[in-house]
N, C-alpha and C. Protein backbone atom coordinates (compact mmCIF):
# COMPACT_ATOMS: atom_id res chain seq x y z
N UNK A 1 -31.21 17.52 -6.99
CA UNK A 1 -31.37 16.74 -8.21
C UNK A 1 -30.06 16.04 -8.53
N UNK A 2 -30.01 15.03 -8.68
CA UNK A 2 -29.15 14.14 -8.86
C UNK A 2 -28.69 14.01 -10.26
N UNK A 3 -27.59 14.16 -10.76
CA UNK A 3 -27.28 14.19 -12.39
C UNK A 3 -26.95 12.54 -12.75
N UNK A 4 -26.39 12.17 -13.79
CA UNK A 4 -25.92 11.60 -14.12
C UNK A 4 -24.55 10.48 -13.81
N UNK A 5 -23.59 11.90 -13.41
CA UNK A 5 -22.18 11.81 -13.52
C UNK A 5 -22.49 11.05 -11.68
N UNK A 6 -23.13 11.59 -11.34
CA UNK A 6 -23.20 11.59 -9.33
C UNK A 6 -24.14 10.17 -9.46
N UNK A 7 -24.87 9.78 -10.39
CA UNK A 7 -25.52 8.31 -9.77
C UNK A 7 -24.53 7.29 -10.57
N UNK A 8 -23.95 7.68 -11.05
CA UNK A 8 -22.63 6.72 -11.76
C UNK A 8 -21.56 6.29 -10.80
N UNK A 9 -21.06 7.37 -10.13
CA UNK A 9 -20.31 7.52 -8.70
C UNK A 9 -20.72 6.91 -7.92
N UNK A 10 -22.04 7.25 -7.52
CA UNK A 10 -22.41 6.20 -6.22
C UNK A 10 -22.42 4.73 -6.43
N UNK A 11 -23.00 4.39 -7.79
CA UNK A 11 -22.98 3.28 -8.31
C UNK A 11 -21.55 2.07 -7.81
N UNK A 12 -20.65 3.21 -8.45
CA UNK A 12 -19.43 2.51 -8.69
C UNK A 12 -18.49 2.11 -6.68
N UNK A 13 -19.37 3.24 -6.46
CA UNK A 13 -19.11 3.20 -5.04
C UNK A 13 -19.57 2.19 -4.14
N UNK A 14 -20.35 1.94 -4.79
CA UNK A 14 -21.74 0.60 -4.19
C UNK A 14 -21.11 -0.83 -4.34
N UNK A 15 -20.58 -0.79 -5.83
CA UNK A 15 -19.94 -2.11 -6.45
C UNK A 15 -18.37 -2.61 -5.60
N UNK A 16 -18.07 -1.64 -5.22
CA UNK A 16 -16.35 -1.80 -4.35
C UNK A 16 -16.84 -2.60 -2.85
N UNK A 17 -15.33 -2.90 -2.43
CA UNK A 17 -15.65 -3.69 -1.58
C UNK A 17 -14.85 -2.54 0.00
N UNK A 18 -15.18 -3.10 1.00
CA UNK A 18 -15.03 -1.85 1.95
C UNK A 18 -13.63 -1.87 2.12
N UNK A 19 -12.55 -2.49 2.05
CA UNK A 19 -10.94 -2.03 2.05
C UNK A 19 -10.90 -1.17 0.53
N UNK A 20 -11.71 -0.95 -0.52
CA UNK A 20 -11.30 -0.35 -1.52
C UNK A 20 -11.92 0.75 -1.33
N UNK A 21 -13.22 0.73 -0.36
CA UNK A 21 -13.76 2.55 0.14
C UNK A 21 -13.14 3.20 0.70
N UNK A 22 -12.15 2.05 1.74
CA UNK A 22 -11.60 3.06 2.98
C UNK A 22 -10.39 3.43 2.05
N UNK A 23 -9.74 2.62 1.30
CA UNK A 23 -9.07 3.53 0.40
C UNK A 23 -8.92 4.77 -0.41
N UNK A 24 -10.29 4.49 -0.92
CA UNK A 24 -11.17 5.66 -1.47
C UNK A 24 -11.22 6.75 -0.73
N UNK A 25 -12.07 5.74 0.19
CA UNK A 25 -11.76 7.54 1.25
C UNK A 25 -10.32 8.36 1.59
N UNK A 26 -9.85 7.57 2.08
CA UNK A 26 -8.13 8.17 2.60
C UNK A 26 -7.83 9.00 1.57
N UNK A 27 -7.73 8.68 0.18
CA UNK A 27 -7.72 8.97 -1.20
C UNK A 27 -8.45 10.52 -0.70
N UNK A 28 -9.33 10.55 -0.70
CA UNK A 28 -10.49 11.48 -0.74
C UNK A 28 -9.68 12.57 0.09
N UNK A 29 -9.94 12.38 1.45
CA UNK A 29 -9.31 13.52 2.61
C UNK A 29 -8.22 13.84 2.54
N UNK A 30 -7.14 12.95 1.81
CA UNK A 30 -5.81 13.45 1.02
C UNK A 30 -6.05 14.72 -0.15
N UNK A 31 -6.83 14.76 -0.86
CA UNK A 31 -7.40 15.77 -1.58
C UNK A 31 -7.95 16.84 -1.18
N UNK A 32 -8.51 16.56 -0.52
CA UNK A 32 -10.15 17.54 0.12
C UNK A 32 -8.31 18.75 1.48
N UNK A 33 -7.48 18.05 1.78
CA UNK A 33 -6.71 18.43 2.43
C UNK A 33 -5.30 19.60 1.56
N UNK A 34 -5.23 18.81 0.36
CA UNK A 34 -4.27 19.70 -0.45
C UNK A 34 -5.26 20.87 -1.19
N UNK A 35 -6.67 20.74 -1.14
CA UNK A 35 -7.90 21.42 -1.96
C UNK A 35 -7.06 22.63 -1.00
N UNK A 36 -7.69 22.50 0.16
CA UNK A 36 -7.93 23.70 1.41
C UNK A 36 -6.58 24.42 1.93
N UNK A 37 -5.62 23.33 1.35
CA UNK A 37 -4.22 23.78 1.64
C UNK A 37 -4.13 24.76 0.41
N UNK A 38 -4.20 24.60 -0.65
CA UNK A 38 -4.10 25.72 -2.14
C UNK A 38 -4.93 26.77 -1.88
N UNK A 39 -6.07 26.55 -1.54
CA UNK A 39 -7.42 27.61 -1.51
C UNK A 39 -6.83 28.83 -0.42
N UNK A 40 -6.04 28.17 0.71
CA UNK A 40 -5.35 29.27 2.00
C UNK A 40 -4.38 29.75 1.21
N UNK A 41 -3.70 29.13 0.09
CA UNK A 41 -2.12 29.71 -0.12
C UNK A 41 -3.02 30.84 -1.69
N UNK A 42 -4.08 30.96 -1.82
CA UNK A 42 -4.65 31.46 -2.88
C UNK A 42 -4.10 30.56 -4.33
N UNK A 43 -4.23 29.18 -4.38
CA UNK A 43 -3.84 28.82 -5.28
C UNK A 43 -4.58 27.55 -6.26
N UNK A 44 -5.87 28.01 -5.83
CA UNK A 44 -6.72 27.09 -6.16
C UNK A 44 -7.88 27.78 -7.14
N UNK A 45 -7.60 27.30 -7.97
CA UNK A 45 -8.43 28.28 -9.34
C UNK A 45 -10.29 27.45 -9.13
N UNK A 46 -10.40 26.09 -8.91
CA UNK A 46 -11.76 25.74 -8.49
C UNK A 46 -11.90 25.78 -7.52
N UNK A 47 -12.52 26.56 -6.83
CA UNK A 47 -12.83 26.26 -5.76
C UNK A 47 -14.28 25.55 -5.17
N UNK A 48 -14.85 24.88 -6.35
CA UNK A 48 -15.86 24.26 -6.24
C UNK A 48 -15.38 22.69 -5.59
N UNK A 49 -14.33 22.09 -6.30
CA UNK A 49 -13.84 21.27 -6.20
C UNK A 49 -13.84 20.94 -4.36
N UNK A 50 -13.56 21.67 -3.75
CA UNK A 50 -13.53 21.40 -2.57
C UNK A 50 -15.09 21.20 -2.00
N UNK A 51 -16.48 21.72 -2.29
CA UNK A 51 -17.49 21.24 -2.00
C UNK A 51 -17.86 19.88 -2.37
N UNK A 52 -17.20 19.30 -4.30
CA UNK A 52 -17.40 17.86 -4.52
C UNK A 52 -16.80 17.10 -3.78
N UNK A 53 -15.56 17.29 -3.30
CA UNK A 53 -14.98 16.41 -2.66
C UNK A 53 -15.33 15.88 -1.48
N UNK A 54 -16.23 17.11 -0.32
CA UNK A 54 -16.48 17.12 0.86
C UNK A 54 -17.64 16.20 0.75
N UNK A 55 -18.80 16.58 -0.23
CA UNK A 55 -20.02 15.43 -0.68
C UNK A 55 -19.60 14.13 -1.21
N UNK A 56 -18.87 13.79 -1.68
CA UNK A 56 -17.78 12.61 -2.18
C UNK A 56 -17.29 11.65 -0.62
N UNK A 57 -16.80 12.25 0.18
CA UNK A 57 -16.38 12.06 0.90
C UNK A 57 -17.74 11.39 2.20
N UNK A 58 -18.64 12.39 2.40
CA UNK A 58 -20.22 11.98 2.87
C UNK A 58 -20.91 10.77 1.90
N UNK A 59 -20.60 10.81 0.86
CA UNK A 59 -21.09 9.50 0.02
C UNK A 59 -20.20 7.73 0.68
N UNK A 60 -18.99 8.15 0.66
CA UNK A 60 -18.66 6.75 0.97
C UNK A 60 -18.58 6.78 2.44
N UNK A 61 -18.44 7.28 3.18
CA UNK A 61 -19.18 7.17 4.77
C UNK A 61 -19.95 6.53 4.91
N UNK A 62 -21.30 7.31 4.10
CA UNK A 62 -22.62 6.83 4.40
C UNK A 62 -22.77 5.37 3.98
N UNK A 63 -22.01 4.73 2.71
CA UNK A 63 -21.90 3.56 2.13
C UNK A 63 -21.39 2.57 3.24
N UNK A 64 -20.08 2.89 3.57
CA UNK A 64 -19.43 2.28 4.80
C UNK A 64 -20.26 1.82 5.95
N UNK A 65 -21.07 3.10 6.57
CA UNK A 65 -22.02 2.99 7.71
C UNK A 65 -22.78 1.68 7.44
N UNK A 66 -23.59 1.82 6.21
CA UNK A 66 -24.66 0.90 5.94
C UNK A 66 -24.04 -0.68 5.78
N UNK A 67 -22.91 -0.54 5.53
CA UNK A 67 -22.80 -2.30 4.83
C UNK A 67 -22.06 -2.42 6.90
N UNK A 68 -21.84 -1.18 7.54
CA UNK A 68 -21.76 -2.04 8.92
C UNK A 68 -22.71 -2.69 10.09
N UNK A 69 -23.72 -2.23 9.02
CA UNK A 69 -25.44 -2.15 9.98
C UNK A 69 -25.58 -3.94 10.01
């Protein structure tokens, strides 16, 4: 089920242009990388955060893929 906050995201994800995804992304795996780096050093109090990011991350892929079709 899709909330709110997540079809707003994709939205906004939709509206960018693909040098501002791949930014996005880099952005993204820069995170998703210090997430997993804290979570090993026990220093990561969400650890949910690292599942949004990983789906975050599968969102603008999949965006990317399509506008290369």
């Amino acid at each position: 089920m899709k909330t709110v906050k997540t079809t707003k995201y994709v939205q906004d994800l939709k509206d960018k242009s693909v040098s501002e995804l791949n930014e996005e992304l880099t952005a993204a795996k820069k995170e998703l990388f210090n997430l997993r780096f804290q979570n090993a050093t026990n220093q990561l109090d969400n650890t949910s955060r690292i599942k949004e990011v990983r789906r975050n991350i599968a969102r603008i892929q999949t965006i990317l893929a399509s506008r290369n079709q």
